[in-house]
Structures are given as C-alpha cells and as structure tokens.
Protein backbone atom coordinates (compact mmCIF):
# COMPACT_ATOMS: atom_id res chain seq x y z
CA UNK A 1 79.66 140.91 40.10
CA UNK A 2 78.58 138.28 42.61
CA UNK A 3 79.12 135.49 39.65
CA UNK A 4 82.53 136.67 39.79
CA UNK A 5 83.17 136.51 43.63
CA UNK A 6 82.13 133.00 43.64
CA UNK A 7 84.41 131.87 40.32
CA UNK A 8 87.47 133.59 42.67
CA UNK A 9 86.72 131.88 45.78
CA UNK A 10 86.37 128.27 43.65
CA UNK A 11 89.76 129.00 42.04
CA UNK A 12 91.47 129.82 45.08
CA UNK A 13 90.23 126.82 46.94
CA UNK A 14 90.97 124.67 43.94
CA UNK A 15 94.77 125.86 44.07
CA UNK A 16 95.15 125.63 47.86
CA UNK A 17 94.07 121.77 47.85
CA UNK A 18 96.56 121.36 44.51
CA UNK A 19 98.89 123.03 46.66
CA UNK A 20 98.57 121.16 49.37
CA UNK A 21 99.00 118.04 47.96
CA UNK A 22 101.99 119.11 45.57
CA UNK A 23 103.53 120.05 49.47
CA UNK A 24 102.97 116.65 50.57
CA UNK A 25 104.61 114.54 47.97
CA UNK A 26 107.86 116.86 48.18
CA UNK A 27 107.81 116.58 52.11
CA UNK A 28 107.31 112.53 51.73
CA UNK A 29 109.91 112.53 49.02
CA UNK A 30 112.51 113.81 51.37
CA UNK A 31 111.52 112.18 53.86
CA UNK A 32 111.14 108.18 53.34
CA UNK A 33 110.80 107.10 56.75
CA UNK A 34 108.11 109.31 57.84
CA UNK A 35 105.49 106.40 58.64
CA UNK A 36 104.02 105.53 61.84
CA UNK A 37 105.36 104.47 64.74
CA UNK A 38 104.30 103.52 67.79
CA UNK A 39 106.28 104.06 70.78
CA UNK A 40 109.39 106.61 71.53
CA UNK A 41 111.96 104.33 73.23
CA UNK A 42 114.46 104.89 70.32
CA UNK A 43 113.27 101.45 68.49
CA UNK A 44 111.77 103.67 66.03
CA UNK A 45 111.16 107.29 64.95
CA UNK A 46 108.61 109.33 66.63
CA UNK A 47 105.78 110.42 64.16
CA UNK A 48 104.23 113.80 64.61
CA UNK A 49 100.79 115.13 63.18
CA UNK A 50 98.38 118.09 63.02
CA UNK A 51 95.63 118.01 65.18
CA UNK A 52 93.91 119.22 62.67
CA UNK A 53 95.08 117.10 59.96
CA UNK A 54 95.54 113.53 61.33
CA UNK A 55 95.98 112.13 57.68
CA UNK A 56 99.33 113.51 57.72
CA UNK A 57 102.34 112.02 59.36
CA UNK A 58 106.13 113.16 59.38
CA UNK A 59 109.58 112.04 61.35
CA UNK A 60 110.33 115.67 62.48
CA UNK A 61 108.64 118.12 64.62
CA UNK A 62 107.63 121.42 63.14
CA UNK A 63 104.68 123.48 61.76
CA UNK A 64 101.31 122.17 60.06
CA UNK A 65 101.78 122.80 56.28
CA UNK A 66 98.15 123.55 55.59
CA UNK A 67 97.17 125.47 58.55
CA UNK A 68 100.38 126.48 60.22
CA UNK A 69 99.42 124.63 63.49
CA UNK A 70 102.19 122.87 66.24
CA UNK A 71 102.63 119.75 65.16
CA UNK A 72 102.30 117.01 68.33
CA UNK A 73 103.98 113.45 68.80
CA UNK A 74 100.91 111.00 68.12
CA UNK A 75 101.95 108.91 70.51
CA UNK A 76 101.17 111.69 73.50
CA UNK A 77 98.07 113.29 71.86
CA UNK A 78 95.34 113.32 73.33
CA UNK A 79 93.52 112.96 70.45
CA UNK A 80 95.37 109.92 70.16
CA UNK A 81 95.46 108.12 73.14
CA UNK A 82 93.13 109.52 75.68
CA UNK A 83 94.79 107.48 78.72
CA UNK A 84 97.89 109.20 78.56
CA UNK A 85 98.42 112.60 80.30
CA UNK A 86 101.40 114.37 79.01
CA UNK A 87 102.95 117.19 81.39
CA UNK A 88 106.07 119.43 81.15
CA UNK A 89 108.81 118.88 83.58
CA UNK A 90 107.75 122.23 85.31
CA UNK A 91 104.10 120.94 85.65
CA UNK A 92 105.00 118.18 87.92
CA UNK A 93 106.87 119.81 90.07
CA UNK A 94 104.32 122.55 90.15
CA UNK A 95 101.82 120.08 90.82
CA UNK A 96 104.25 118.81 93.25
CA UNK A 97 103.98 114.96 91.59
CA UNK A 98 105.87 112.49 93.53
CA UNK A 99 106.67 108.44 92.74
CA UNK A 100 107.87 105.26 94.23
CA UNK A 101 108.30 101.94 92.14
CA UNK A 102 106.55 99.68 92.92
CA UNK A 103 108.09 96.76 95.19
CA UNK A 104 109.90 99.26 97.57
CA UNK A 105 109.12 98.48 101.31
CA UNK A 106 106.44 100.72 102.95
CA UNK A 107 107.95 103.56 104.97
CA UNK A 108 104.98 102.11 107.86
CA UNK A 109 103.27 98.79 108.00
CA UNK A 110 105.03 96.55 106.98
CA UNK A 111 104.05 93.32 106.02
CA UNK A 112 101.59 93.23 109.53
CA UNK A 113 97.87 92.68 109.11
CA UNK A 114 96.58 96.60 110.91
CA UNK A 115 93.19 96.14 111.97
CA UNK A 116 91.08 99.16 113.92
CA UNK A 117 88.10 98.71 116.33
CA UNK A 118 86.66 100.48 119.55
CA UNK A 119 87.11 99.15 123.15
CA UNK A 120 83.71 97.54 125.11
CA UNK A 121 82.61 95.89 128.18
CA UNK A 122 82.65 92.47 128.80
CA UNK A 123 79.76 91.55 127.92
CA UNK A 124 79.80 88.27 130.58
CA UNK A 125 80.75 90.73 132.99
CA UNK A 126 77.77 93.46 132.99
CA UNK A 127 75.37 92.86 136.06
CA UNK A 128 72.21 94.65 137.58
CA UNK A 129 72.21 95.27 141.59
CA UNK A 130 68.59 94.88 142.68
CA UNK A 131 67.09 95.92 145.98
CA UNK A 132 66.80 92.61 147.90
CA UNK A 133 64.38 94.53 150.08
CA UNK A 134 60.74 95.95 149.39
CA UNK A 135 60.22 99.20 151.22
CA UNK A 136 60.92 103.40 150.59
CA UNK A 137 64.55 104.11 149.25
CA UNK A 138 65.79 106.43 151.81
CA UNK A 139 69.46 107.22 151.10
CA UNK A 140 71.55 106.15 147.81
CA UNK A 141 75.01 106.05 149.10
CA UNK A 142 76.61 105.86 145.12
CA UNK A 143 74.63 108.79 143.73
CA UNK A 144 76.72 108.84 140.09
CA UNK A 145 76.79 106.62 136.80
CA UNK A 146 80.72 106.37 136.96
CA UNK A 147 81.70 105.25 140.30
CA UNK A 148 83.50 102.85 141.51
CA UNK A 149 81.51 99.91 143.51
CA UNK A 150 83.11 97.19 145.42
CA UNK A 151 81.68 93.33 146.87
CA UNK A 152 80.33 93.71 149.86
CA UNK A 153 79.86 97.97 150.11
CA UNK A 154 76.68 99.46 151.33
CA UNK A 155 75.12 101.47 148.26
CA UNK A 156 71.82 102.39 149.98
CA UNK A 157 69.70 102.58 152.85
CA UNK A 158 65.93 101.27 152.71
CA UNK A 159 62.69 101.28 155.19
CA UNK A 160 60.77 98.39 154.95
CA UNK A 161 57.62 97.80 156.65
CA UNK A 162 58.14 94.18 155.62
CA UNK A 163 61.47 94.06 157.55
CA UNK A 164 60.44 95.28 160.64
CA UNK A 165 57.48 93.11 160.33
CA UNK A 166 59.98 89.88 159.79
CA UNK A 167 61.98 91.09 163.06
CA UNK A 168 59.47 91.47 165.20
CA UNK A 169 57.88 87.58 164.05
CA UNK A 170 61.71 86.33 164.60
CA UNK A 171 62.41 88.25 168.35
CA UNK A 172 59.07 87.72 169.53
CA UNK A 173 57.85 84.26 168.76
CA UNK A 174 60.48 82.02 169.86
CA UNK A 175 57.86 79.37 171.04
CA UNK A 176 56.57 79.32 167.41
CA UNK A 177 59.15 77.62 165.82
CA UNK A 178 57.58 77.55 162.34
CA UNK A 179 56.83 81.11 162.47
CA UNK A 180 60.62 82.08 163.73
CA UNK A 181 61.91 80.49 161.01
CA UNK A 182 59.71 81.33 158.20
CA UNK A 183 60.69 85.37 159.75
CA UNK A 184 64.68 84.10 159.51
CA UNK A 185 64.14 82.95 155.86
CA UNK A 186 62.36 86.35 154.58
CA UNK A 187 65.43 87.59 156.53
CA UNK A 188 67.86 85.61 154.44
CA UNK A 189 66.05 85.78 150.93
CA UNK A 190 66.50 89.73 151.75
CA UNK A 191 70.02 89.39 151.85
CA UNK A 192 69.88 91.13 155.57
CA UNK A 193 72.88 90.05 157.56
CA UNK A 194 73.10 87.90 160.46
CA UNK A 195 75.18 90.76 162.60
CA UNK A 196 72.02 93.25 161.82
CA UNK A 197 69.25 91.27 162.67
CA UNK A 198 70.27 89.20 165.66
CA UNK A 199 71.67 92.76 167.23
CA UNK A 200 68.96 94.81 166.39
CA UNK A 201 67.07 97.33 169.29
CA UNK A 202 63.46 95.32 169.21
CA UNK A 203 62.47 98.13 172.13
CA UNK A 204 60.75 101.34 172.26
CA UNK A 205 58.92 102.93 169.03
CA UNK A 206 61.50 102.05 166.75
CA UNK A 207 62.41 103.02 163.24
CA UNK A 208 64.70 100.56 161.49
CA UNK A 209 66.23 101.22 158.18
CA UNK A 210 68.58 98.75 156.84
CA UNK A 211 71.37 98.91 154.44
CA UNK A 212 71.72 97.18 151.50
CA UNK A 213 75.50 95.57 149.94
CA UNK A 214 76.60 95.36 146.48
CA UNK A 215 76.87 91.77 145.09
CA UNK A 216 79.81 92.82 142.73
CA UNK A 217 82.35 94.74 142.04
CA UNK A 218 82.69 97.45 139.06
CA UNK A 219 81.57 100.79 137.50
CA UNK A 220 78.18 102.01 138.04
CA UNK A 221 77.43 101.75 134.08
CA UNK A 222 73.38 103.38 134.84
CA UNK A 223 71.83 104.64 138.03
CA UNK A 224 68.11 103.64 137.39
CA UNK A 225 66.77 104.76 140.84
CA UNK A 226 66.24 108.01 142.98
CA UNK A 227 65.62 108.32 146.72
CA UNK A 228 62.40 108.06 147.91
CA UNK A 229 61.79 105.62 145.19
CA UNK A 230 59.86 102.36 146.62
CA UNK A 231 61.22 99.39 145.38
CA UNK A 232 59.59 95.82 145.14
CA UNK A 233 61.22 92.32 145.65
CA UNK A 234 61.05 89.10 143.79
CA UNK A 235 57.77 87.95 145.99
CA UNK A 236 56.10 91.15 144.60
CA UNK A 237 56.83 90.64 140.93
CA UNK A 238 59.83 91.94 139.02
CA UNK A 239 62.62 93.15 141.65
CA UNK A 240 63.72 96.51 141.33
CA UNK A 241 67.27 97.21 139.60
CA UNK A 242 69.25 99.93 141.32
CA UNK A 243 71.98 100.26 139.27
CA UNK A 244 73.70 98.52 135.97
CA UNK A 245 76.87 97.05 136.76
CA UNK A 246 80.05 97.00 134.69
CA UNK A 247 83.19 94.69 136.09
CA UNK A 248 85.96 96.06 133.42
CA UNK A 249 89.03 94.06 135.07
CA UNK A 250 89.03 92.97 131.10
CA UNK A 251 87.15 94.26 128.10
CA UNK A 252 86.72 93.90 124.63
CA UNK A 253 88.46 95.41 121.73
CA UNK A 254 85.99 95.02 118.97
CA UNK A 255 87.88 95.05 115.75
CA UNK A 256 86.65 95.36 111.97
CA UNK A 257 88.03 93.64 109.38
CA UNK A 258 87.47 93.00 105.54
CA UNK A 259 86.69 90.00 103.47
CA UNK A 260 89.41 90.20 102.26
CA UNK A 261 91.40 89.81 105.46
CA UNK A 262 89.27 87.12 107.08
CA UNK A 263 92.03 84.64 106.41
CA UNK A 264 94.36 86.04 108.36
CA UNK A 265 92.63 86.05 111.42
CA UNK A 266 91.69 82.95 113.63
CA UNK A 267 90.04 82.66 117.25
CA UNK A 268 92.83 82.54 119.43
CA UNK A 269 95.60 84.31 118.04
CA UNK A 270 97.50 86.80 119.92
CA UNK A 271 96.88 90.32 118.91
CA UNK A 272 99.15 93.79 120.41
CA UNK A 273 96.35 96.43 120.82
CA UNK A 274 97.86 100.24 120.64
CA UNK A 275 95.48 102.68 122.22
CA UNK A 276 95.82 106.88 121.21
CA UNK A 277 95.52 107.75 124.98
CA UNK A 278 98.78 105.35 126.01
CA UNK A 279 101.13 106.23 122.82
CA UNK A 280 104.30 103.65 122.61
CA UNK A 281 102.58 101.45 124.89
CA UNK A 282 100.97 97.76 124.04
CA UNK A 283 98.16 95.67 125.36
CA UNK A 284 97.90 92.05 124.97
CA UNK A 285 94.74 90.18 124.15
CA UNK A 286 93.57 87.13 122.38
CA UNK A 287 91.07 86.49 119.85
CA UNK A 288 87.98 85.09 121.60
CA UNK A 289 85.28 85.19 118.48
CA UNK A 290 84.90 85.78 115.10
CA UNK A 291 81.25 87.36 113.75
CA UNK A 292 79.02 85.52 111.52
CA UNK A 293 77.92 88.12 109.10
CA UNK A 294 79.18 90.78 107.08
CA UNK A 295 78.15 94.10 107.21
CA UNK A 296 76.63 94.99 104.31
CA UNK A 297 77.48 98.61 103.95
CA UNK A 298 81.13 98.54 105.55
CA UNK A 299 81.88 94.95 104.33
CA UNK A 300 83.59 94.39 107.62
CA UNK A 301 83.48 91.43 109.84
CA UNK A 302 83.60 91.60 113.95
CA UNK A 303 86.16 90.34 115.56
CA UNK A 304 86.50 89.91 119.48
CA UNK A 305 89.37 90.27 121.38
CA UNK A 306 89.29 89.68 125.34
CA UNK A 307 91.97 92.11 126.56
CA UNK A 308 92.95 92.22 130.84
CA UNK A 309 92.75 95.46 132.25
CA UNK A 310 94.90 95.71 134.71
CA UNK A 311 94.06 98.94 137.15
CA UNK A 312 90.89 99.73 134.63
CA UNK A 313 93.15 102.27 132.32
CA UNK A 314 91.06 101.11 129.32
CA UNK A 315 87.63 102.60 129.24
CA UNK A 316 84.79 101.93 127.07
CA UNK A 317 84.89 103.72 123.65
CA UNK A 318 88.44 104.28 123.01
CA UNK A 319 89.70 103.67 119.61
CA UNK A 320 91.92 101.04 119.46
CA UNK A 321 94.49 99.91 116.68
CA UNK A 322 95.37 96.22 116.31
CA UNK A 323 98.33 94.12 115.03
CA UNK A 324 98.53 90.16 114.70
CA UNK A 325 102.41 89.42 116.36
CA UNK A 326 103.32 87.84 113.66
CA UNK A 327 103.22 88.76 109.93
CA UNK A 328 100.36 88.10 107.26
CA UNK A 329 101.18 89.73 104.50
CA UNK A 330 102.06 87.15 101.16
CA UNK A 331 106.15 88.03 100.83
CA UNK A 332 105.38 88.68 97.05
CA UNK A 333 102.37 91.34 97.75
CA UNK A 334 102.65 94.54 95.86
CA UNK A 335 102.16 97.03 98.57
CA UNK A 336 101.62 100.64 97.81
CA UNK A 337 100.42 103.91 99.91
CA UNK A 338 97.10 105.18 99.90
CA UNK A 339 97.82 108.30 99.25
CA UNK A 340 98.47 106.97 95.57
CA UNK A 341 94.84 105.48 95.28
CA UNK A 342 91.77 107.50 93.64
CA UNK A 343 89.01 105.80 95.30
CA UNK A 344 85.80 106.38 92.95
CA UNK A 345 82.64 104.28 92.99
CA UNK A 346 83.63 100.53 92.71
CA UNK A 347 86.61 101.59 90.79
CA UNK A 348 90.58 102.18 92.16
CA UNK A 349 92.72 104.26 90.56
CA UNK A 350 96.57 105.12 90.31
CA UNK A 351 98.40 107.33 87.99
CA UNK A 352 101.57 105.49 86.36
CA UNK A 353 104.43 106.92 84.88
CA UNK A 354 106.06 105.89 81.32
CA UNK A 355 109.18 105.96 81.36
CA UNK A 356 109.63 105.16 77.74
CA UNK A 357 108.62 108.98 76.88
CA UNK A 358 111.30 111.75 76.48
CA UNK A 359 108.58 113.96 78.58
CA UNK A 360 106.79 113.40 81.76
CA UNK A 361 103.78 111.35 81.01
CA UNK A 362 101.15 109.38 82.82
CA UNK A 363 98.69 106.39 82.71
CA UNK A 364 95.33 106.43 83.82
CA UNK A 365 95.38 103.12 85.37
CA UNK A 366 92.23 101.05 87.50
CA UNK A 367 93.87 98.53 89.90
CA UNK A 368 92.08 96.28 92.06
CA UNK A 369 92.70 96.96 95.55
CA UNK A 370 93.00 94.09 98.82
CA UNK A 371 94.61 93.82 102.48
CA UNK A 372 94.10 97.19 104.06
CA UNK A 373 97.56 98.03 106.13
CA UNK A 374 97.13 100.99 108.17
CA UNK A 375 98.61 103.65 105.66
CA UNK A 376 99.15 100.96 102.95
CA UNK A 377 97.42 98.82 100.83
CA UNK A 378 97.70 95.34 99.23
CA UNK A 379 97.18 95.82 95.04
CA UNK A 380 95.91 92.96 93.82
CA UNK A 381 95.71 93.69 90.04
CA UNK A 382 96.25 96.57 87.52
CA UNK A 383 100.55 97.15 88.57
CA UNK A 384 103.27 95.12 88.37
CA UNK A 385 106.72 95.35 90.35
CA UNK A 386 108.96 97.84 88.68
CA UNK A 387 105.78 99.88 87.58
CA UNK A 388 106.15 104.02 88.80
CA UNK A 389 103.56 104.69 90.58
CA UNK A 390 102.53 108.62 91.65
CA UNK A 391 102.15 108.58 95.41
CA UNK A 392 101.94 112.47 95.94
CA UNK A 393 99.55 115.02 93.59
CA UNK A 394 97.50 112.43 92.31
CA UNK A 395 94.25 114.40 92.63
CA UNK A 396 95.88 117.00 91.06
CA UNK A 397 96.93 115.18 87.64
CA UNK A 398 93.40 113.69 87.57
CA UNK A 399 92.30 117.23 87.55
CA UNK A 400 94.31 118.04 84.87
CA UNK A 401 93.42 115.46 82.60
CA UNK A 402 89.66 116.11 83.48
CA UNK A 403 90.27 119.82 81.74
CA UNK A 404 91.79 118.37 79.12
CA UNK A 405 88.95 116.16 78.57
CA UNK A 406 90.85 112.95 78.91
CA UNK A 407 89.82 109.55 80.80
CA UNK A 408 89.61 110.71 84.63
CA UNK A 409 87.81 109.70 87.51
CA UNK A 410 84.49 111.49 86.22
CA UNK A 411 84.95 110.84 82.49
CA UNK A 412 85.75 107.44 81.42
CA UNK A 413 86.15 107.29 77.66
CA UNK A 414 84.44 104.36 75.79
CA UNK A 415 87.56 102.39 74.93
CA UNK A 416 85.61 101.36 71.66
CA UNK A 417 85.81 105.12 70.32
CA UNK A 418 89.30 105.54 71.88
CA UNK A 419 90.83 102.78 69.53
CA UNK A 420 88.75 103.95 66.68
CA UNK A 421 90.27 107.54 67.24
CA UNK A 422 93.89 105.81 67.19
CA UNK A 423 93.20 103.91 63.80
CA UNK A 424 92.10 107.43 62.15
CA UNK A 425 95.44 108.98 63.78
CA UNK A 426 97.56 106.70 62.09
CA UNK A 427 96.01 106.28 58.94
C-alpha cells in the first residue's frame, strides 16, 4: 500500500512539471515580446514575474501559472531592486509624503551664510576691585553679584589700624619731613583721597573708618568678600579682591561654525546678530578673531565677534543667531531643507522620487551634505537639479521600507548580493 502512495505522488509531480512547462511554451508562443525590460517610461514593455518563480517573465500582468500567485513588475520588486520603495497613491498621502525639486529657492535662508553662537563678556574688559586698604571690612555698600558699579562710587567701608597709624605720622610730625611724607605716600598707595585725609578730626579718641571707590565701571560679575572680612594690601602679600568686574558697554557673540564654512568667514567682516529676546531687531558687530582649532566632537570653529552694547540690553548667555550682510552661498548650490535629510552615523540620506514609474516610488539615496543654512542645507553630492526630493514623511517611508526589509537607515543591503539578486530576476 505505501509502495503505491509513493508511485502516485511521483506521477503527479512528474505531470505537474510536464505541465508546467507545456504552459510556458503556449504563453511564450503568444506572446513574442515577453523579454525583459528594464525601465517603465514607455521605451519598452514592462515585464512582470512571480516572486516565487523569477525564471519566468511575461508582458502582461496577471496570475502565477504554477502557483497562482500576483504577479509584480520586476522593475519595483523588492526582490529585485532593494533601493526602490514602491507605495500606492493612498500610502503617501497617508504617510502624508511631501516633495520639492530640487533647485527651487528655500522658503528661509536664502543664499546667507546662518551661523549660531552664545553672547560673552569682553574678555579685555573683565577687572577685579581690590581693597587698596589693609584693615576689618566693616560695611559692603554693593552687597549683590549683579549690580551695577560706577568709576569713582564708594563700594565699602574699612577700619584700618594702618590708616590711622599713617594719619597720625602725617598730622603730627610736620617737623619730620621724611616721616610726613613717607605717611602721605602710604596715604596715596592706599588710594585714600586728598579731601579725607587733609580734613580728617585728628582729636579726641577717635575711630576712623574710610571708604573705599571703585576703579571701574560695570556689573559686579562675583562678590568674593563678606563684612567683617580683613583684607590685606599689596605690602602684605597678595591684595585682597572684593569683587570681579564686568564692563559690558560691548561683548562678544561667540559663534560656531563648520569646516566647511570656514571660507566664508574672515576677521573683519560685518556680521547682523538677531537675538530671541529682541525679535525683528539687529545688532551690528564685526569679526574680531577667528579660533585656531577645531573641535573635535562638534567640528566647529570659534569665531569672535565684538558687538557695542549700547544701554547693556545684551547679557551674557543669550543665544544669538548670526548672518554675514552679504551673501555666501555659490549661485549654483543645490539647497534643500533639513527636514528632507536622514542623518545616520557618517551617512546622509534623502528619499527621491522616480518619476519614470506609473506608481509612486522612491530611492533610497546617500548624499553628501555641506554649508549649514539655518533650516537649509548645502548638498554637495548624491542629487542633481531637477531631482524630487521628499521633504515631509521621510522617517516614515524609511520605516516602511525597514518592514519590508529593504535598504533603510538600519539595513544597508550589500550592493554585491543586490545586483546578483537582479541578474537571477531577469534570467
């Protein structure tokens, strides 16, 4: 009984491949220009296949005659050509896929060289206010990092032994010449003015504190003292530092830019600063230095712009956004959104569309990106003008081609086995 199972199942495989054959040649024989083709811009025919069955090719679209299957157009299956993601016109807009060709202007940019930075102090203009005098810091008349200091304005109030000492040598010992004017030069050296000690009360048990003036004028950047700290001065060692000093009647906009936009930037140039907390207003400044070294993890250079502040409305820290006055930009650059660009590793990617298909279908394309341009980019390589390039839902067809297990941003198919899977498809 088994013997005769198997002779059943022989015969009927035996006549299927006869039949399948005999199928073939009639198909072929009706149809003489079912051969391969290669592209569906009405040149030639289209050529569809069995996924199945690659060895078999016809002109018309149908049914697999061995196992019933859909048959596809080789030109869009994946199987195929792995780079090209075929959708259905309600897929895009599902996906909500928009394009631009390539060559139209930039809805914002321009052709303008958009650099971005951070606002800091002058860093010529950052002092410390020492304490002229040695003695017990009685009073600190600026008692917060913020405030406002002026040339000339008392900022604290000291007792010094050595001062009242010094007095009492330069009142009292006007026969001793030497010693009266060794007393006047302490005086001096201390920075005490010539209305406080030539009108000073030398009677009675006195207790004289003196002031001491601020040498510049600015923003208290740090408050390094308290009161009833002692402080030394330069005849006792180090003198001691009251405050840090910031003059920000102009600053620095510190600016980053790429290699790859070094070239358009030279010391001097004039560059319009836009800061977030002043929208639709501009501040001048001028390129002052250019760094030496490039960071090795941004791959951005430093670039310093000296900007006047006029009534200190730029502070420290504020972002900043910077534009050369005139344009950089090569006339000919192929300028596209970012939004369009799959940034992955050291690659670049854009989806393109082929127009030459009766169906919406895409390239997996690298392109080698240069000039950043606020919300643009400068392409380099990898698109040509005219190209359709998907600006809108490109995350979303990179998906989809990632589920259907074509070349992505997290599969990249060996190109090797890709045309070796396209020769077998058309044999």
């Amino acid at each position: 009984m088994q013997t005769k199972y198997i002779a059943i199942l022989v015969t009927g495989v035996v006549l299927g491949l006869l039949g399948q054959k005999i199928m073939e040649r009639s198909f072929d024989a009706k149809d003489p220009n079912s051969g391969p083709a290669t592209c569906l811009n009405g040149e030639t025919e289209s050529v569809y296949a069995c996924s199945m069955h690659p060895q078999t090719s016809h002109s018309q679209p149908g049914n697999c005659l061995v196992c019933g299957m859909k048959l596809v157009d080789k030109q869009v299956s994946s199987f195929f050509n792995p780079d090209l993601l075929p959708l259905q016109a309600g897929e895009v807009e599902q996906m909500n896929v928009r394009t631009m060709l390539v060559g139209e202007k930039p809805e914002k940019g321009g052709n303008s060289l958009r650099l971005r930075g951070k606002l800091e102090p002058d860093q010529s203009r950052l002092y410390q206010q020492v304490c002229h005098l040695p003695g017990r810091i009685e009073k600190l008349y600026v008692t917060e990092e913020g405030s406002r200091v002026r040339k000339g304005q008392a900022i604290a109030s000291i007792y010094s032994k050595e001062l009242v000492a010094a007095l009492e040598t330069y009142h009292f010992n006007k026969r001793a010449e030497s010693l009266a004017r060794s007393a006047l030069n302490n005086l001096k050296a201390w920075k005490v003015p010539a209305s406080f000690y030539t009108k000073v009360d030398m009677t009675g048990d006195y207790h004289i504190p003196a002031d001491v003036y601020s040498d510049f004028d600015g923003i208290v950047w740090k408050k390094r003292v308290v009161e009833g700290s002692y402080a030394m001065n330069t005849h006792m060692g180090h003198p001691t530092v009251l405050y840090d000093v910031a003059d920000l009647s102009v600053v620095w906009a510190v600016l980053e830019v790429f290699e790859s936009e070094l070239r358009y930037v030279k010391e001097g140039m004039t560059i319009d600063l836009e800061v977030p907390a002043y929208p639709g207003e501009t501040f001048s400044g001028k390129i002052i230095h250019i760094g030496d070294e490039v960071d090795p993890v941004t791959r951005t250079i430093p670039v310093r712009v000296s900007v006047a502040n006029k009534e200190w409305r730029l502070k420290p820290g504020m972002l900043v956004e910077a534009e050369p006055t005139t344009s950089v930009a090569a006339p000919k650059s192929i300028v596209i959104p970012k939004s369009a660009i799959l940034w992955t590793g050291e690659r670049s990617v854009v989806y393109v569309r082929k127009p030459a298909y009766d169906r919406p279908v895409f390239a997996f394309t690298e392109v080698k990106t240069g000039m950043d341009m606020g919300e643009n980019i400068v392409i380099v390589s990898g698109i040509k003008a005219g190209d359709e390039v998907v600006v809108q839902g490109a995350f979303m067809l990179d998906a989809s081609a990632q589920l259907q297990g074509r070349k992505s941003m997290i599969q990249t198919l060996d190109s090797k086995k890709s045309e070796e899977d396209h020769m077998v498809a058309n044999q």
